[in-house]
C-alpha atoms as a PDB file:
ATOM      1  CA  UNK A   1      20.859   9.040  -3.240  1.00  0.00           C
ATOM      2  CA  UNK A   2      19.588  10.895  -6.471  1.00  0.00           C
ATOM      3  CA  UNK A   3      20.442  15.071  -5.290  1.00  0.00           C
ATOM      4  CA  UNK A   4      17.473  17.134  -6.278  1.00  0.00           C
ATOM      5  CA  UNK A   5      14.588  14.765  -5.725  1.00  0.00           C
ATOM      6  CA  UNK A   6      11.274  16.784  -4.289  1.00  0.00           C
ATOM      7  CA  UNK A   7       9.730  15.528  -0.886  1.00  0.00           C
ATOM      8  CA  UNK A   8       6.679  16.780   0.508  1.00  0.00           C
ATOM      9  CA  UNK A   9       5.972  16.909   3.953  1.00  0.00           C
ATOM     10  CA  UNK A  10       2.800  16.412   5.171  1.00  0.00           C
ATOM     11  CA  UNK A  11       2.657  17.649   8.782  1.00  0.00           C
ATOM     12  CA  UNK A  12       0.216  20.035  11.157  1.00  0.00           C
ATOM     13  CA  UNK A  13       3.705  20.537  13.482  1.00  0.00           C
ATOM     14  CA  UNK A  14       5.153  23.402  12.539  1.00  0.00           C
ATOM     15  CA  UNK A  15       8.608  22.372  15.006  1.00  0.00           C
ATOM     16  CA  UNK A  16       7.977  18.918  12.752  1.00  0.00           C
ATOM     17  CA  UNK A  17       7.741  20.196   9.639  1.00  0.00           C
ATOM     18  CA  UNK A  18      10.873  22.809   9.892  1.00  0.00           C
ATOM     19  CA  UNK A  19      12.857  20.307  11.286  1.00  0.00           C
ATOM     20  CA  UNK A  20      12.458  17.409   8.333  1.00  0.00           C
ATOM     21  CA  UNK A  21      12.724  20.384   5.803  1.00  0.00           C
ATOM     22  CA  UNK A  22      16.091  20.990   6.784  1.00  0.00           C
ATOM     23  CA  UNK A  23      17.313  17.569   7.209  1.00  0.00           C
ATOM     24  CA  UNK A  24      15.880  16.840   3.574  1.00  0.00           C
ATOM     25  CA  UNK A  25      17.658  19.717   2.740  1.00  0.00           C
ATOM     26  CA  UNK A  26      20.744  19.215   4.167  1.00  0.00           C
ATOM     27  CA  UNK A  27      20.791  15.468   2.962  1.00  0.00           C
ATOM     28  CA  UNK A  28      20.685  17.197  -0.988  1.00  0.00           C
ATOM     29  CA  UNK A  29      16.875  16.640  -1.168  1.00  0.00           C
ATOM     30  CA  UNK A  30      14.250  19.624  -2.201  1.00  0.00           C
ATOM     31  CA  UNK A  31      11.556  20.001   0.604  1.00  0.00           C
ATOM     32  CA  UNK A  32       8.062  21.310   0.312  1.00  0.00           C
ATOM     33  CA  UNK A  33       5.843  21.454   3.235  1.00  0.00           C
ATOM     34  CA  UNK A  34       1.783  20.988   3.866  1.00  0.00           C
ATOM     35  CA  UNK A  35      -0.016  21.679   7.184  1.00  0.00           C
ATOM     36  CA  UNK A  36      -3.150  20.136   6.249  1.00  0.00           C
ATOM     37  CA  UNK A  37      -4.606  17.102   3.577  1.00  0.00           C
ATOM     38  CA  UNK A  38      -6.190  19.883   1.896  1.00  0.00           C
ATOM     39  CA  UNK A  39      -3.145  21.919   1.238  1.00  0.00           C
ATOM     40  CA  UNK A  40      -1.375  18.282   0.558  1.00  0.00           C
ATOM     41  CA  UNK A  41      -3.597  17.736  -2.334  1.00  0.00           C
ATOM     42  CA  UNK A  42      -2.926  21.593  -4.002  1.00  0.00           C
ATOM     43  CA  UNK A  43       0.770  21.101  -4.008  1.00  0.00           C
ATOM     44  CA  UNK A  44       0.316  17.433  -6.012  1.00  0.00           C
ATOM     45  CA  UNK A  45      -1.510  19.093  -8.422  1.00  0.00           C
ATOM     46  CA  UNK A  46       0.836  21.978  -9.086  1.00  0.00           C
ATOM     47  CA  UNK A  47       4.420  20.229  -8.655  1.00  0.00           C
ATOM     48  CA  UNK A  48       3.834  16.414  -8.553  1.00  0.00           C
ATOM     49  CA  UNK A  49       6.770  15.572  -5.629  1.00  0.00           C
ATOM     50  CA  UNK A  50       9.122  11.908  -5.962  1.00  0.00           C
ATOM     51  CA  UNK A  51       8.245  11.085  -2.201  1.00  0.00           C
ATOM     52  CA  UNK A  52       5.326  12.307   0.046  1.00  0.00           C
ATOM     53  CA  UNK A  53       6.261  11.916   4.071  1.00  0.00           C
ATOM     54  CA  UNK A  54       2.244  12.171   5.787  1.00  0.00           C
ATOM     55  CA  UNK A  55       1.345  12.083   9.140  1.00  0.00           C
ATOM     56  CA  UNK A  56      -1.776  10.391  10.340  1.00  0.00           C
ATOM     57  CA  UNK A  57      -2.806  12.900  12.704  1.00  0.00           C
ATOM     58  CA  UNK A  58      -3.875  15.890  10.317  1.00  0.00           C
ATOM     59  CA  UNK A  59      -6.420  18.294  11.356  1.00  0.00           C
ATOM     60  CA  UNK A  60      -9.584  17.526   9.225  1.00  0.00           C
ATOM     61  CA  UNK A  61      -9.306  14.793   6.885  1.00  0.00           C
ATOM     62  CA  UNK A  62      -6.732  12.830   8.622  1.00  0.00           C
ATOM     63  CA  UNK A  63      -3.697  10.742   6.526  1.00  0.00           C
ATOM     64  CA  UNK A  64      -5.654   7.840   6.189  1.00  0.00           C
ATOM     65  CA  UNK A  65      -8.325   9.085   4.027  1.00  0.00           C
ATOM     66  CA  UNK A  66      -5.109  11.720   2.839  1.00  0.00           C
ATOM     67  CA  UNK A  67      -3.537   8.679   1.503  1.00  0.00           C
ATOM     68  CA  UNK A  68      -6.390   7.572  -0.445  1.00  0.00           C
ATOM     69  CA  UNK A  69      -7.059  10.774  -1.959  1.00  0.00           C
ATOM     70  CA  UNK A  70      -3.760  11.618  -3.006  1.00  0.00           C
ATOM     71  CA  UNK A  71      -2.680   7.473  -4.242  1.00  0.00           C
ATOM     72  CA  UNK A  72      -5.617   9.152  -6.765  1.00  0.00           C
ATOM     73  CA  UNK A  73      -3.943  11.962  -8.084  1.00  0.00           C
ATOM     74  CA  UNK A  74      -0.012  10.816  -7.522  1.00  0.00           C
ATOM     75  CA  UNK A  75       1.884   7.687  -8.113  1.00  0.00           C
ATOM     76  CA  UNK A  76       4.831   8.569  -6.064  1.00  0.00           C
ATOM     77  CA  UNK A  77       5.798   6.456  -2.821  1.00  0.00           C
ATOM     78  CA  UNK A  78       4.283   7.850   0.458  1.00  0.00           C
ATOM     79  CA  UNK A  79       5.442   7.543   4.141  1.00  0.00           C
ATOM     80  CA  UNK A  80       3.856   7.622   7.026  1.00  0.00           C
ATOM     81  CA  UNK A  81       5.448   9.643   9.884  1.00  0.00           C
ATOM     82  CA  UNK A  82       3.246   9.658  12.378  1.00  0.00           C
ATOM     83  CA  UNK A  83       2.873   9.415  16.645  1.00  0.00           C
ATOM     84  CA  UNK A  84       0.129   6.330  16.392  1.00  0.00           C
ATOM     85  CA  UNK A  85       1.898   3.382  17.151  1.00  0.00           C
ATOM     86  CA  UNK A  86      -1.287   1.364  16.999  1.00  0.00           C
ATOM     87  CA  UNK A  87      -0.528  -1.453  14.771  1.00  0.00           C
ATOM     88  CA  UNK A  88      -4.320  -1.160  13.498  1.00  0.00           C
ATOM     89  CA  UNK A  89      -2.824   2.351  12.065  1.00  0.00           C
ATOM     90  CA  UNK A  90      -0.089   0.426  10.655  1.00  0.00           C
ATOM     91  CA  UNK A  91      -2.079  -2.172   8.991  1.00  0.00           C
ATOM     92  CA  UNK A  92      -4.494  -0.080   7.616  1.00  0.00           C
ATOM     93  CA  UNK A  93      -1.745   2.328   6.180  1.00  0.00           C
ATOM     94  CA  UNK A  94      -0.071  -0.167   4.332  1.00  0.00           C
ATOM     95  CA  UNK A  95      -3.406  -1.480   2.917  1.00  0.00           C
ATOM     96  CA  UNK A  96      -3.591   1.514   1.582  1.00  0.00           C
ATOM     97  CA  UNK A  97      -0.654   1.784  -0.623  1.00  0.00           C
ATOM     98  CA  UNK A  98       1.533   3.365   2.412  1.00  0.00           C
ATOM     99  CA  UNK A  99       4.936   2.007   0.481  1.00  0.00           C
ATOM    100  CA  UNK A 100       6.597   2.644   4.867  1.00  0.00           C
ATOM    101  CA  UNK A 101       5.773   3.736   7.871  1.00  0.00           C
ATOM    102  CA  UNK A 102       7.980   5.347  10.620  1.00  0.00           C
ATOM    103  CA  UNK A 103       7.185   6.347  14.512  1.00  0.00           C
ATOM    104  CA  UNK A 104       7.922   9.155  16.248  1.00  0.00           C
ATOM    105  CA  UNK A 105      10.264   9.775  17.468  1.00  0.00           C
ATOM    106  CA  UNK A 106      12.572   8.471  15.069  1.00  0.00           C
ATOM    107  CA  UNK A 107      16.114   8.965  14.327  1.00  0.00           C
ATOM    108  CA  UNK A 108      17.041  11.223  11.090  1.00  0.00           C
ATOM    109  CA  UNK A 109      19.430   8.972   9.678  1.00  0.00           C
ATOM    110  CA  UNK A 110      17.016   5.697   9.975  1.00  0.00           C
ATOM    111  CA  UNK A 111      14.347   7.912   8.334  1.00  0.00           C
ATOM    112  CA  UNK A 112      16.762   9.111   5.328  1.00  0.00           C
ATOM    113  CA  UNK A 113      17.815   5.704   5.138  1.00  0.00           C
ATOM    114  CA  UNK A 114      13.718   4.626   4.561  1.00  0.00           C
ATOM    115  CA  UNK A 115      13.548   7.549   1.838  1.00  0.00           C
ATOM    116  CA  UNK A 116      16.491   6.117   0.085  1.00  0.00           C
ATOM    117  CA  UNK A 117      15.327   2.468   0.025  1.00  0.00           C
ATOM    118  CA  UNK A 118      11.764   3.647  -0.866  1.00  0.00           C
ATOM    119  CA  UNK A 119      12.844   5.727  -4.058  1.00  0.00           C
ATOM    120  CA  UNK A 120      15.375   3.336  -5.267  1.00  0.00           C
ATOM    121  CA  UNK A 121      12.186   0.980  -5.392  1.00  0.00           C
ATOM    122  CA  UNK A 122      10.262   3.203  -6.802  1.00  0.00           C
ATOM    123  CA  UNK A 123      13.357   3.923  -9.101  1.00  0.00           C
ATOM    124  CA  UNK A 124      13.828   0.087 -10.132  1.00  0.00           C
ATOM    125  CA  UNK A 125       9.955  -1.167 -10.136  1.00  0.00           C
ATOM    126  CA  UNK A 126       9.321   0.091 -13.924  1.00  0.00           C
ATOM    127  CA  UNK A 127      12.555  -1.553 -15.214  1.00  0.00           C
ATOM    128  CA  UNK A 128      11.530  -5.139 -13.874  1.00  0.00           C
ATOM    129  CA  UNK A 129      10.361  -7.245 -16.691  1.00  0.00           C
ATOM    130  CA  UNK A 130       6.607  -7.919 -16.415  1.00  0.00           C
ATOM    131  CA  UNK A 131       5.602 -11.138 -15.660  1.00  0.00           C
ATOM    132  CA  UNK A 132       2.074 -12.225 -17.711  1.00  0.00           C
ATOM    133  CA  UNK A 133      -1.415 -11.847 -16.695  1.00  0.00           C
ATOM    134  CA  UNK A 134      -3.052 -14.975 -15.522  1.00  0.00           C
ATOM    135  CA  UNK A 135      -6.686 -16.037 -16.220  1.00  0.00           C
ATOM    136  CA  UNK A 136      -8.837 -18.006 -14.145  1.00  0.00           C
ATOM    137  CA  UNK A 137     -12.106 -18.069 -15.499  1.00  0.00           C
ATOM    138  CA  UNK A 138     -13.523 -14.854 -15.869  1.00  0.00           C
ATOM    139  CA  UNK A 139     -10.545 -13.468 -13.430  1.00  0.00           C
ATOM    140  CA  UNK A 140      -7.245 -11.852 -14.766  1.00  0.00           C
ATOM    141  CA  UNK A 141      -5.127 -10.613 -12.688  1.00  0.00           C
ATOM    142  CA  UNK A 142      -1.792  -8.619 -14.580  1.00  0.00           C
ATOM    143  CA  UNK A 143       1.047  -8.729 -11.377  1.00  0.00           C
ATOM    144  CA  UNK A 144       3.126  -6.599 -13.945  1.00  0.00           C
ATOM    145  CA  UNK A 145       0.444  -3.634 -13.958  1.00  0.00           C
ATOM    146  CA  UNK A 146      -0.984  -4.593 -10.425  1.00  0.00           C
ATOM    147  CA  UNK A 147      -4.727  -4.838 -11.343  1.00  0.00           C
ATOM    148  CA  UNK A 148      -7.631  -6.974 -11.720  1.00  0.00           C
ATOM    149  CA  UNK A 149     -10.293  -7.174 -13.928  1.00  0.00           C
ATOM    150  CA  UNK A 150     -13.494  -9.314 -13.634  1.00  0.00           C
ATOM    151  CA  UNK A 151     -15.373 -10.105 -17.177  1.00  0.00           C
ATOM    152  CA  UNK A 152     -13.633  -7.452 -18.710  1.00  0.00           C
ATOM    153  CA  UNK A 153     -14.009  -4.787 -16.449  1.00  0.00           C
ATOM    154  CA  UNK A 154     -11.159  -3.713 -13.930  1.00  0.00           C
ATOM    155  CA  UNK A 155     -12.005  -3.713 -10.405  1.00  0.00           C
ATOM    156  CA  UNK A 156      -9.912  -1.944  -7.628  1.00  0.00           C
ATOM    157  CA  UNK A 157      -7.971  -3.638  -4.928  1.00  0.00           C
ATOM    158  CA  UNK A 158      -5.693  -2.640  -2.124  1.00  0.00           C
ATOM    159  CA  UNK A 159      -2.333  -3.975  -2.849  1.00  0.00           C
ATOM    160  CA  UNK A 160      -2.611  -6.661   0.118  1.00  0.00           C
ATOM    161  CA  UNK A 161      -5.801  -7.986  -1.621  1.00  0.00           C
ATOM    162  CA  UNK A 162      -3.803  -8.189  -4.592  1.00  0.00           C
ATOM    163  CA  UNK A 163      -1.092  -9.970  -3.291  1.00  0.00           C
ATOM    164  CA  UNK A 164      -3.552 -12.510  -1.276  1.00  0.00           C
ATOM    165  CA  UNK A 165      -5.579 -12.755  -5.037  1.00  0.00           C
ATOM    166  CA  UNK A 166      -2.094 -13.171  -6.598  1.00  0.00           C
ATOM    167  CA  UNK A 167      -1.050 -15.919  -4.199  1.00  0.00           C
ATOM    168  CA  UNK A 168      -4.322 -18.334  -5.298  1.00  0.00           C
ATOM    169  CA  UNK A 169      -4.392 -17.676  -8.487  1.00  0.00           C
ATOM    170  CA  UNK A 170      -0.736 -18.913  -8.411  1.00  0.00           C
ATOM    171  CA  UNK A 171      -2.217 -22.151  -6.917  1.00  0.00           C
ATOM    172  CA  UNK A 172      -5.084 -21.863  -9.333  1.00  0.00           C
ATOM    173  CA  UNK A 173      -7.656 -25.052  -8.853  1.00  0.00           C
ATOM    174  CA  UNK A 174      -5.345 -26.076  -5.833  1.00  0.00           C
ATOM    175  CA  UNK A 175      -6.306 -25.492  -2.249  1.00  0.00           C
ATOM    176  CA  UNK A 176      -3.832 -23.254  -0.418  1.00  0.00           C
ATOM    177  CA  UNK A 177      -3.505 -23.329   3.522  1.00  0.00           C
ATOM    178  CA  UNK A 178      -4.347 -20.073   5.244  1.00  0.00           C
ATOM    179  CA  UNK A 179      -0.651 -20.258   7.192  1.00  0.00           C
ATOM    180  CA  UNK A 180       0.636 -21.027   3.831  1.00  0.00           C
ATOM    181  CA  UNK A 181      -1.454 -17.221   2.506  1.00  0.00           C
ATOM    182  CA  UNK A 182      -0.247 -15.653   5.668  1.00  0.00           C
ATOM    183  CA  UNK A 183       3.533 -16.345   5.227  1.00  0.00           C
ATOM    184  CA  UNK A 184       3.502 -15.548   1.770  1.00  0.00           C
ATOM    185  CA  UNK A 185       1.333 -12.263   2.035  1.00  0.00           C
ATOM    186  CA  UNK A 186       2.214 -11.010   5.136  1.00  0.00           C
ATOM    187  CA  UNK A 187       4.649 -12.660   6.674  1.00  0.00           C
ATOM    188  CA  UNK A 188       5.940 -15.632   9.149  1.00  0.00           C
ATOM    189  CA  UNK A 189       4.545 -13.128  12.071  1.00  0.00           C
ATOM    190  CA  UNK A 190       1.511 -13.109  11.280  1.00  0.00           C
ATOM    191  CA  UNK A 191       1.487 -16.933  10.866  1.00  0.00           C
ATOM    192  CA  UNK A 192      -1.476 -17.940  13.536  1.00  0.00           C
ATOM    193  CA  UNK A 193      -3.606 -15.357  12.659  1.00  0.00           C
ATOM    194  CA  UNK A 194      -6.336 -16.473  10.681  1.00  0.00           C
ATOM    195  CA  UNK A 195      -8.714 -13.730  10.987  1.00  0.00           C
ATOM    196  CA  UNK A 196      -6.510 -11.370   9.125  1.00  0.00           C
ATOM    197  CA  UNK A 197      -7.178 -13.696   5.708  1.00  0.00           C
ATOM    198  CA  UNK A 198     -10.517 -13.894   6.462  1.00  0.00           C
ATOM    199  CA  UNK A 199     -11.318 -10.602   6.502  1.00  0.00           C
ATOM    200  CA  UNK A 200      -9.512  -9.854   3.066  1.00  0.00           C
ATOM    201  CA  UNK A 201     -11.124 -12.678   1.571  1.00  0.00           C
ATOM    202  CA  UNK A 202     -14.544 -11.412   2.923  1.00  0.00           C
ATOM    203  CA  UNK A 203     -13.113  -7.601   0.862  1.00  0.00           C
ATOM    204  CA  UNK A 204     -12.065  -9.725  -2.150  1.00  0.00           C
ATOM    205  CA  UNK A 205     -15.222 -11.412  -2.361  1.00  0.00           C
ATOM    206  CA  UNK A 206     -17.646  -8.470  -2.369  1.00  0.00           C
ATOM    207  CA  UNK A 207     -15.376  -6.896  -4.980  1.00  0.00           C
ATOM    208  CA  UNK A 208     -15.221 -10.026  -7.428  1.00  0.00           C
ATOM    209  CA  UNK A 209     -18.142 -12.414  -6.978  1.00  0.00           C
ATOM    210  CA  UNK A 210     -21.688 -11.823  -8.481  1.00  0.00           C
ATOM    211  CA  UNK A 211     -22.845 -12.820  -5.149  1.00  0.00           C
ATOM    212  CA  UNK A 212     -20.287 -12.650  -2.145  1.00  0.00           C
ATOM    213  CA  UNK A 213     -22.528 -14.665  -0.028  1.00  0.00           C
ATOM    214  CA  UNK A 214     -22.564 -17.610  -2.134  1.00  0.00           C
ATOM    215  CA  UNK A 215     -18.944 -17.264  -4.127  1.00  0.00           C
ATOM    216  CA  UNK A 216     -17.911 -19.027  -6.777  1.00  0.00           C
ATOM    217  CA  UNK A 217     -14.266 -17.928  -7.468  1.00  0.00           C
ATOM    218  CA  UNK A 218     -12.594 -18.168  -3.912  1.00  0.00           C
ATOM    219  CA  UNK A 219     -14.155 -21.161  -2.138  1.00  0.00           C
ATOM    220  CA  UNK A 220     -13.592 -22.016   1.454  1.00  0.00           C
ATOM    221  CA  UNK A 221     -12.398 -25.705   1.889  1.00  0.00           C
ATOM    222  CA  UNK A 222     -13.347 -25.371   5.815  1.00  0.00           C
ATOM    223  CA  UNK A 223     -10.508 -26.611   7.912  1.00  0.00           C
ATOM    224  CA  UNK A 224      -7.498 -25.850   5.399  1.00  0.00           C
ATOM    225  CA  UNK A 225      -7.992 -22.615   3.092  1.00  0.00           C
ATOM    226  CA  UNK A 226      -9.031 -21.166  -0.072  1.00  0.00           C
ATOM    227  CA  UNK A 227      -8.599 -21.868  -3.529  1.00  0.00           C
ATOM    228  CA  UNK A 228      -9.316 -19.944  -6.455  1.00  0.00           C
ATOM    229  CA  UNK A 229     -11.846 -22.018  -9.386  1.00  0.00           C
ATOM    230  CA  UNK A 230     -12.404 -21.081 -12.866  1.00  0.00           C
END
C-alpha cells in the first residue's frame, strides 16, 4: 500500500460514510467525503483524489450518470460501493469505466484489499509499453491510449466496446465467433449469451459506420459472428 494516497467517498449515509473514513484512515489512507454527485464533482475539481469509492444510490443524479460526469473531469480509478446487487447495475457500471464494484455489506478488509489491487493498476498501467495502433481501413484503434478514431476524427467508446472493437480488429478480415468475442471480452460466464454482443455491436455500429443500418466495417456473417473489413 502507498501511505498518504487520497480517497473520496461518495456516499448519502452519513453511518456509511464515517465508517469508511476511518477505516481508510486507519489503513494509512487520506479520506475525503461527498454526500451528493454534486458535491462529488466540487471536491475533483479542487483536490483531484487517487481513488473515488461511489455509491449508486445518490440523491439526485445518481452514480451512474456520477460516474460519467466525473470519468470527464478525473482519470483516477472509481469503485462502486453500493446496495444494488442487480447485475444490470453491475454491467452498466463497468461499461462505464467503473475499474470494481463491491456490495453491501462487505467486509473492510476485502474492500481495502480491492483499493489496493485497483491503485497498483492504476499505478503500473502507464509503465506498460504501448502496443501500436492498428488500421483497418478508415478505423484505428491505439490499445496503448485506449481510443478510436474514424477518418481522422476520434470517436468515444466505453471501454467494453473497445475491448469487443479491439478483439476484431485483432482478427481483422477474419470472421470471429460470438462465443469466441464473449470469452475474450467478457468472460467464459458469459459464454451462451449472445445478446450481450449484439447489443454492443448494435452501440459500436451507430458510433463508427456512416450508416449503422447498412454497415460496412463490422459485418454480420449470420450463424457464426462478426468480422471487422477494411
Amino acid at each position: 500500500m502507498a501511505p498518504g494516497k487520497q480517497i473520496l467517498i461518495v456516499d448519502d449515509d452519513a453511518l456509511m460514510r464515517r465508517s469508511l473514513a476511518l477505516s481508510l484512515e486507519g489503513a494509512g489512507y487520506r479520506a475525503e467525503t461527498a454526500t451528493s454527485a454534486e458535491e462529488a464533482l466540487e471536491a475533483v475539481a479542487a483536490r483531484r483524489p487517487d481513488l473515488v469509492l461511489l455509491d449508486i444510490g445518490l440523491p439526485g443524479i445518481d452514480g451512474l450518470e456520477a460516474l460519467r460526469l466525473l470519468r470527464q473531469r478525473l482519470d483516477a480509478p472509481v469503485i462502486f460501493v453500493t446496495a444494488r446487487r442487480r447485475e444490470l447495475d453491475e454491467i452498466l457500471g463497468l461499461e462505464l469505466g467503473a475499474d470494481d464494484y463491491v456490495t453491501k455489506p462487505f467486509d473492510t478488509d476485502v474492500l481495502l484489499a480491492r483499493i489496493r489491487a485497483v491503485l497498483r493498476r492504476a499505478r503500473q498501467a502507464p509503465a506498460e509499453r504501448r502496443p501500436a495502433p492498428i488500421e483497418v481501413g478508415d478505423l484505428c484503434i491505439d490499445p496503448g491510449a485506449h481510443t478510436v478514431s474514424v477518418r481522422g476524427q476520434e470517436v468515444s467508446v466505453a471501454p467494453r466496446e473497445f475491448d469487443l472493437l479491439l478483439a476484431l480488429a485483432q482478427e481483422a478480415g477474419r470472421v470471429v465467433p460470438i462465443d469466441d468475442l464473449l470469452q475474450r471480452v467478457w468472460g467464459a460466464e458469459y459464454v451462451g449469451e449472445p445478446q450481450v454482443v449484439y447489443v454492443h455491436i448494435r452501440w459500436l455500429r451507430e458510433k463508427l459506420e456512416r450508416d449503422p443500418q447498412r454497415p460496412r466495417m463490422i459485418v454480420t456473417v449470420r450463424g457464426v459472428g462478426y468480422k471487422l473489413v477494411a
